[in-house]
PDB file of N, CA and C in Angstrom:
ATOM      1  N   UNK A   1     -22.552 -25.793  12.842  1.00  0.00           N
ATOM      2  CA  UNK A   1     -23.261 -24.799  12.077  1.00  0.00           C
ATOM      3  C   UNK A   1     -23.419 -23.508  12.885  1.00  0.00           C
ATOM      4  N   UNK A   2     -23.308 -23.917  14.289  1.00  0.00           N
ATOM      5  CA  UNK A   2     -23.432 -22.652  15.247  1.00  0.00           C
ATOM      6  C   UNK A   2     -22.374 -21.440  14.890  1.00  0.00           C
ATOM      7  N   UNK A   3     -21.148 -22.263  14.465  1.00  0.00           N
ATOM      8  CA  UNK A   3     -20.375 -21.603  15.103  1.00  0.00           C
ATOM      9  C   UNK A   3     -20.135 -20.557  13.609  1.00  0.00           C
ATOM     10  N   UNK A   4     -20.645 -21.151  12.464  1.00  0.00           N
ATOM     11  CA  UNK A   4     -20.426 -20.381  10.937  1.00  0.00           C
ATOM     12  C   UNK A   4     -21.177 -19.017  11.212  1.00  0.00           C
ATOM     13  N   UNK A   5     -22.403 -19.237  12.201  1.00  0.00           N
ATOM     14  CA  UNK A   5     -23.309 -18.315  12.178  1.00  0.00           C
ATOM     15  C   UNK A   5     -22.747 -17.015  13.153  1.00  0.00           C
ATOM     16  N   UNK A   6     -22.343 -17.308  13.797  1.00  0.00           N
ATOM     17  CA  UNK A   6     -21.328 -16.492  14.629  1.00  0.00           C
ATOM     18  C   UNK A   6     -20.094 -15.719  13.664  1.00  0.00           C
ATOM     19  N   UNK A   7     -19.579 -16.353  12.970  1.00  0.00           N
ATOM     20  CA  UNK A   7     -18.205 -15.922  12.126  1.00  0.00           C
ATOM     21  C   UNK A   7     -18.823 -14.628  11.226  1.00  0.00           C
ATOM     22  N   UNK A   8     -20.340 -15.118  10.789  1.00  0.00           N
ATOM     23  CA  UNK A   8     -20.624 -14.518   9.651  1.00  0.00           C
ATOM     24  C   UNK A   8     -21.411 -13.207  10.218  1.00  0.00           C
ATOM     25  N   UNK A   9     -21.822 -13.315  11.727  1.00  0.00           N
ATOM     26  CA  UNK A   9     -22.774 -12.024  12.006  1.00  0.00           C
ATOM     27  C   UNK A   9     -21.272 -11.499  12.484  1.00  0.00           C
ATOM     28  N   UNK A  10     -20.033 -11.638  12.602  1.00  0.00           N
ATOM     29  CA  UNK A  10     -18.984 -10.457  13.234  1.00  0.00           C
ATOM     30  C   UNK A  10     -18.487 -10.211  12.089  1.00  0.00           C
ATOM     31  N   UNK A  11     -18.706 -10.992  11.049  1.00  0.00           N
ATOM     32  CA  UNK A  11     -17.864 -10.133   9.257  1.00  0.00           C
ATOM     33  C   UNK A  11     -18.671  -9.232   9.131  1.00  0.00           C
ATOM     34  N   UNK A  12     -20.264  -9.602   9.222  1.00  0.00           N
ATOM     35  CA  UNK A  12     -21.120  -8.410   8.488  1.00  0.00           C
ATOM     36  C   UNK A  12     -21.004  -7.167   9.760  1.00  0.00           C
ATOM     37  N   UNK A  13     -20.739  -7.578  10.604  1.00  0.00           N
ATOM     38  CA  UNK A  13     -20.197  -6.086  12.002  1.00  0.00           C
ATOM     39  C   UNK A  13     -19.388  -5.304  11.631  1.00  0.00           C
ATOM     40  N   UNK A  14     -18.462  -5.784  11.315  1.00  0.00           N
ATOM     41  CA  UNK A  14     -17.048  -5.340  10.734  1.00  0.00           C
ATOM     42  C   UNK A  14     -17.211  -4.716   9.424  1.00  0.00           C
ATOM     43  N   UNK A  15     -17.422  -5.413   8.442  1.00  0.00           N
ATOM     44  CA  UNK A  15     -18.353  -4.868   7.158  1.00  0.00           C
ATOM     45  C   UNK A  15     -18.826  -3.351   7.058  1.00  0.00           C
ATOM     46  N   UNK A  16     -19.956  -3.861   8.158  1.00  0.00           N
ATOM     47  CA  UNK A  16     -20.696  -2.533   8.878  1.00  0.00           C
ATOM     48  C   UNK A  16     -20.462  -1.218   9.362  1.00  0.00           C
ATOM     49  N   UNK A  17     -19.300  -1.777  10.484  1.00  0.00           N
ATOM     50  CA  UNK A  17     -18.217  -0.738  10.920  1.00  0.00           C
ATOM     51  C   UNK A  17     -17.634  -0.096  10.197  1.00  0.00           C
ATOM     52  N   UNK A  18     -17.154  -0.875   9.163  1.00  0.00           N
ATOM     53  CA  UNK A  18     -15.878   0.144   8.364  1.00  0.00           C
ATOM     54  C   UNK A  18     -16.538   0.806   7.354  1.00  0.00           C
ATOM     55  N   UNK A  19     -18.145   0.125   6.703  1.00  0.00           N
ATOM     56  CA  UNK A  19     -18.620   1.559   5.788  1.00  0.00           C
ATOM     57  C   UNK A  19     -19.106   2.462   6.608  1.00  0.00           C
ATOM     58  N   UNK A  20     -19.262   2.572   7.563  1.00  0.00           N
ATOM     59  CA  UNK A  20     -19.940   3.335   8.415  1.00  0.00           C
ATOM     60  C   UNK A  20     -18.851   4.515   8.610  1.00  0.00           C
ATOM     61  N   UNK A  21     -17.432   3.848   8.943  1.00  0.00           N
ATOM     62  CA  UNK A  21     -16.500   5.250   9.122  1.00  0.00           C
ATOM     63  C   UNK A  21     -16.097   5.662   8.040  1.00  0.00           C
ATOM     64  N   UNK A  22     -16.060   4.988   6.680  1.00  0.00           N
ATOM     65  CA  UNK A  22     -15.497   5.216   5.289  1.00  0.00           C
ATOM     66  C   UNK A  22     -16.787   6.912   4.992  1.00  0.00           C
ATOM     67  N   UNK A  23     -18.188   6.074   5.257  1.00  0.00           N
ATOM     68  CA  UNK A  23     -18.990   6.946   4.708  1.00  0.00           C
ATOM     69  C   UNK A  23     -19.071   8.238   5.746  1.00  0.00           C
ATOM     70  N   UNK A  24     -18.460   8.111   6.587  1.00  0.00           N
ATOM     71  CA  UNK A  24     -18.279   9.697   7.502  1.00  0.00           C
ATOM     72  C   UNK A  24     -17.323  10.621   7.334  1.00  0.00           C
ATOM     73  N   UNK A  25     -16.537   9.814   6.067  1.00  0.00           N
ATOM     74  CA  UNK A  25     -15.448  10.983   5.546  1.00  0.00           C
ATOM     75  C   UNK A  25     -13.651  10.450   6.862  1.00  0.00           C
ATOM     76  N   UNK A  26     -14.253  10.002   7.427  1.00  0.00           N
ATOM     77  CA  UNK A  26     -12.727   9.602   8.122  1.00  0.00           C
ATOM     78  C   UNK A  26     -10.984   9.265   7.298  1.00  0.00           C
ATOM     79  N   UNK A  27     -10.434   9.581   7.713  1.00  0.00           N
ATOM     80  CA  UNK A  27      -9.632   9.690   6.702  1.00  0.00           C
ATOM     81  C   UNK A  27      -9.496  10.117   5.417  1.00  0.00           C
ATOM     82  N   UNK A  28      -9.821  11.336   5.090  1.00  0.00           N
ATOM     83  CA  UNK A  28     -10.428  11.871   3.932  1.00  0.00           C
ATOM     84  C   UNK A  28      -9.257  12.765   3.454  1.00  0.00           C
ATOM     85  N   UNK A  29      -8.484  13.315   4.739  1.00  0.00           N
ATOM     86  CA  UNK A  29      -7.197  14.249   4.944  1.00  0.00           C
ATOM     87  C   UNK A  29      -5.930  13.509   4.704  1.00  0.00           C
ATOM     88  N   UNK A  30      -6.165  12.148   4.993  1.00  0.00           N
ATOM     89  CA  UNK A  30      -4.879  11.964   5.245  1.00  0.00           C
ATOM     90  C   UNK A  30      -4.743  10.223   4.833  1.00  0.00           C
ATOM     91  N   UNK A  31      -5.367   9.958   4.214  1.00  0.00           N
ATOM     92  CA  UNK A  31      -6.012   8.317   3.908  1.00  0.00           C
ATOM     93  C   UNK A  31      -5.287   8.238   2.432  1.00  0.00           C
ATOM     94  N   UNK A  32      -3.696   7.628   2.484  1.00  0.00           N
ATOM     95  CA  UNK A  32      -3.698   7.710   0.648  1.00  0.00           C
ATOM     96  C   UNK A  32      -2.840   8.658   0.494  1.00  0.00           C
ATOM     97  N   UNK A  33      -2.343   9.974   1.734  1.00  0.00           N
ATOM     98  CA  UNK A  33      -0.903  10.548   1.544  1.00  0.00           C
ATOM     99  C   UNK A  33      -0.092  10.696   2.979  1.00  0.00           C
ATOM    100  N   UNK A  34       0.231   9.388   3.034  1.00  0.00           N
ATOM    101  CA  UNK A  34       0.913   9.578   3.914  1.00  0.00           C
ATOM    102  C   UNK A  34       2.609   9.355   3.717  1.00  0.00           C
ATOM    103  N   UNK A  35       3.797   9.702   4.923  1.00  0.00           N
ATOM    104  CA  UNK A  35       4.687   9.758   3.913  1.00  0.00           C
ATOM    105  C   UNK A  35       5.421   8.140   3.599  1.00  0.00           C
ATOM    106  N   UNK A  36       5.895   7.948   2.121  1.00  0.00           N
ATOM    107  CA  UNK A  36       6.168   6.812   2.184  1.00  0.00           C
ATOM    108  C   UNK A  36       5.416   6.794   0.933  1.00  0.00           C
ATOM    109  N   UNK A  37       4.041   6.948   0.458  1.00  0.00           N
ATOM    110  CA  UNK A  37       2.882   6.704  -0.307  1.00  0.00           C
ATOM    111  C   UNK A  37       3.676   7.428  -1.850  1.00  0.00           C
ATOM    112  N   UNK A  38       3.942   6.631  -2.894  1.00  0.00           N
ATOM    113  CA  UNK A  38       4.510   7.187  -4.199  1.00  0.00           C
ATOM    114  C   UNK A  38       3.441   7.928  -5.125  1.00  0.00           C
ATOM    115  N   UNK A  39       3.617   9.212  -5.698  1.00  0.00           N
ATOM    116  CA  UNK A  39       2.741   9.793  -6.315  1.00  0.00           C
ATOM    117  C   UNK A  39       3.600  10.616  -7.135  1.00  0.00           C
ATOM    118  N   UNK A  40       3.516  10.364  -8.239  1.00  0.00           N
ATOM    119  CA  UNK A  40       4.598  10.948  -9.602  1.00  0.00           C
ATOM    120  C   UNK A  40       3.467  11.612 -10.472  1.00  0.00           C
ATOM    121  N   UNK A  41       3.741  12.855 -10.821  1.00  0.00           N
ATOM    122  CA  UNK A  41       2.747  13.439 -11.787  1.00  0.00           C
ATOM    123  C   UNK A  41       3.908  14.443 -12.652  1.00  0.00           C
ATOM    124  N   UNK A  42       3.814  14.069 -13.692  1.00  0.00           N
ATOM    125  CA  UNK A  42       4.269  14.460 -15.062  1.00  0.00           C
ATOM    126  C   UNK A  42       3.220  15.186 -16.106  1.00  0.00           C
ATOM    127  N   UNK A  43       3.447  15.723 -16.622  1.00  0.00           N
ATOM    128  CA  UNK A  43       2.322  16.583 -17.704  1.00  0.00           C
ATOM    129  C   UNK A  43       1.082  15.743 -17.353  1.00  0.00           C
ATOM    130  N   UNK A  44       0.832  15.596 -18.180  1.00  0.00           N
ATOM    131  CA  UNK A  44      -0.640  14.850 -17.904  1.00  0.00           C
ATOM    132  C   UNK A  44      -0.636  13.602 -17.386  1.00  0.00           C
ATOM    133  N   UNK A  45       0.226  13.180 -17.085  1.00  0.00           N
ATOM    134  CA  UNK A  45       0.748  11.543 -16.582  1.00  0.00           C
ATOM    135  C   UNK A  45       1.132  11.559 -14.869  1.00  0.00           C
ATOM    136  N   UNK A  46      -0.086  11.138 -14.159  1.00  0.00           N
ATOM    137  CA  UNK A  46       0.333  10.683 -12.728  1.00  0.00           C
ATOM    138  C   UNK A  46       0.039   9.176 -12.451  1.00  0.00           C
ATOM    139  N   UNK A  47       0.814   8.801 -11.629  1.00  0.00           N
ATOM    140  CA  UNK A  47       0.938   7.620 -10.931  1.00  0.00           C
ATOM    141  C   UNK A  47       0.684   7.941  -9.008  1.00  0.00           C
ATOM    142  N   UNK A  48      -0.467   6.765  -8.546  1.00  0.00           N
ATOM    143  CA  UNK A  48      -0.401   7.096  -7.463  1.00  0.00           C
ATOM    144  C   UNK A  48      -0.192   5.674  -6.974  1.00  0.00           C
ATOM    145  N   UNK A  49       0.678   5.082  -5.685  1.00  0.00           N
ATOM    146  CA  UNK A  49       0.582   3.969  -5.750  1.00  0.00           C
ATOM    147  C   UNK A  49       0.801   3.921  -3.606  1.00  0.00           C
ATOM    148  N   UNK A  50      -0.328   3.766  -2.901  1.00  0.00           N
ATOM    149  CA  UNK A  50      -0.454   4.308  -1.382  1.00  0.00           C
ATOM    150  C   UNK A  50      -0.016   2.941  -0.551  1.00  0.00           C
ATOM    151  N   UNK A  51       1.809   3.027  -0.979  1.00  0.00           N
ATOM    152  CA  UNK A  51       2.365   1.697  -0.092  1.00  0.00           C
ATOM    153  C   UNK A  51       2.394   1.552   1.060  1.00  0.00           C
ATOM    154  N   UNK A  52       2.451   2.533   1.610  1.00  0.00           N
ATOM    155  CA  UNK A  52       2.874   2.886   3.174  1.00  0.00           C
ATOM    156  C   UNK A  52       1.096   2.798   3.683  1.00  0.00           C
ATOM    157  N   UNK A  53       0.435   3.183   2.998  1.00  0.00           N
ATOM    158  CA  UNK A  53      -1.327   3.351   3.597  1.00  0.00           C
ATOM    159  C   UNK A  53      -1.582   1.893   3.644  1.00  0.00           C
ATOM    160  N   UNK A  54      -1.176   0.990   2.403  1.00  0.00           N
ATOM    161  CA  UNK A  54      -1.951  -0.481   2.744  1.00  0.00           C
ATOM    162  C   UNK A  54      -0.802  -1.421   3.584  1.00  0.00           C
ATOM    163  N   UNK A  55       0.634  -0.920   4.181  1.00  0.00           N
ATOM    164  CA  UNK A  55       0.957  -1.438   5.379  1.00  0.00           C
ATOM    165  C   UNK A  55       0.398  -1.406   6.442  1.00  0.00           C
ATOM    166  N   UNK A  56      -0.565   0.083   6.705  1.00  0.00           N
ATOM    167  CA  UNK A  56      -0.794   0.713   7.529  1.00  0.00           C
ATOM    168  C   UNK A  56      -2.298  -0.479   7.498  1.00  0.00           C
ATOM    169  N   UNK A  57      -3.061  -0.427   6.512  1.00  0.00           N
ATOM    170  CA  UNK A  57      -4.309  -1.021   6.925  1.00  0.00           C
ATOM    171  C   UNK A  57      -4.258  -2.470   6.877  1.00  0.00           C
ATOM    172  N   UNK A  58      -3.232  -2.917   6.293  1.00  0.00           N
ATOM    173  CA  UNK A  58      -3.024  -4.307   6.526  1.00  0.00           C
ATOM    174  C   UNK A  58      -2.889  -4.683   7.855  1.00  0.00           C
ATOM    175  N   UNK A  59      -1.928  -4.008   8.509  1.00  0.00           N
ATOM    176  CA  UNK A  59      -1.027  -4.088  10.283  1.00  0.00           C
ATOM    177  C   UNK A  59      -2.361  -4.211  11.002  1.00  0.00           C
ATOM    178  N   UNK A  60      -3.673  -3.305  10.228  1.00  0.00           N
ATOM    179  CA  UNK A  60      -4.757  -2.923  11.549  1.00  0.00           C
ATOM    180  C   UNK A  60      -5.438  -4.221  11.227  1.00  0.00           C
ATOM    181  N   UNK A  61      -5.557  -4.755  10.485  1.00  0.00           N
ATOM    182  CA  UNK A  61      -6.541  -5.986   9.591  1.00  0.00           C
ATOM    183  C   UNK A  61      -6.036  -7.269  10.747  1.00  0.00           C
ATOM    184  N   UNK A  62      -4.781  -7.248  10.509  1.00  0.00           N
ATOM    185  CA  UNK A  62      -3.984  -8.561  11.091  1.00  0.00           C
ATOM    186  C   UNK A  62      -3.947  -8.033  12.410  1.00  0.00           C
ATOM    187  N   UNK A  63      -3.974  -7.490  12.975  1.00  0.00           N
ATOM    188  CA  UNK A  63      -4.413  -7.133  14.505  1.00  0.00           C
ATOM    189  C   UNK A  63      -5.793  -7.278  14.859  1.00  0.00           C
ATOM    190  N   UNK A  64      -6.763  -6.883  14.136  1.00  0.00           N
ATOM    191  CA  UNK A  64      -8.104  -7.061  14.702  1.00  0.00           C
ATOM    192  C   UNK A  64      -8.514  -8.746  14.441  1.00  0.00           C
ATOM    193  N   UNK A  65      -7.701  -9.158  13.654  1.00  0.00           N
ATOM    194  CA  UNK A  65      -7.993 -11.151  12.744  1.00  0.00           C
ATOM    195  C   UNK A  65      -7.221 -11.692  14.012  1.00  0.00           C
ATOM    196  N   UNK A  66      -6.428 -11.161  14.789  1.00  0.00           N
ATOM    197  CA  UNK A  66      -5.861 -11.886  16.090  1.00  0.00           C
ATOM    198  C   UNK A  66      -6.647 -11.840  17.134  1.00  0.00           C
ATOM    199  N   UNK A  67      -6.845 -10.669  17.589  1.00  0.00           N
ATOM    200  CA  UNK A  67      -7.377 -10.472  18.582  1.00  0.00           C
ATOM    201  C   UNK A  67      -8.947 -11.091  18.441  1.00  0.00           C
ATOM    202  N   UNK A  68      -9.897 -11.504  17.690  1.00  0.00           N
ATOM    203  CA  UNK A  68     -11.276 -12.056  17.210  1.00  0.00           C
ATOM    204  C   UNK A  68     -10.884 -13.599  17.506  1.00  0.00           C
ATOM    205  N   UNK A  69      -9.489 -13.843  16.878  1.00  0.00           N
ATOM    206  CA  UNK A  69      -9.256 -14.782  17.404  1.00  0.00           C
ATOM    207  C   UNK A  69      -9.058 -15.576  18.741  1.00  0.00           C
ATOM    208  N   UNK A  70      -8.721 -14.945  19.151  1.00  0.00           N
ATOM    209  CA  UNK A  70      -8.240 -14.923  20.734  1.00  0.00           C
ATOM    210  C   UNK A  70      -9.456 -15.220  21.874  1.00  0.00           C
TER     211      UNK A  70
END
């Protein structure tokens, strides 16, 4: 049971962490166009779809889920 309690105070850290930089505007410039990221706009018709951004935050996800591990 020790050890759930441990897992769950470094999710809510992490949790923590990342609204903390979300709500400081970080990546605000550049979060969502980067190149790679598809964005089609036609008359009134756009599509945005940020492939290259959720490689990008996936890669950081699965790097920090290793290293916690470790």
């Amino acid at each position: 049971m020790q050890e759930l309690g441990k897992m769950l105070v470094w999710i809510g850290l992490v949790i923590l962490g990342t609204g903390v930089v979300l709500w400081s505007g970080f990546g605000r410039d550049w979060l969502g166009k980067l190149p790679g990221d598809l964005r089609i706009e036609r008359g009134e018709f756009s599509f945005h779809f940020p492939i290259v951004t959720c490689l990008v935050i996936s890669l950081v996800l699965t790097l920090l889920a290793w290293m916690l591990r470790r």
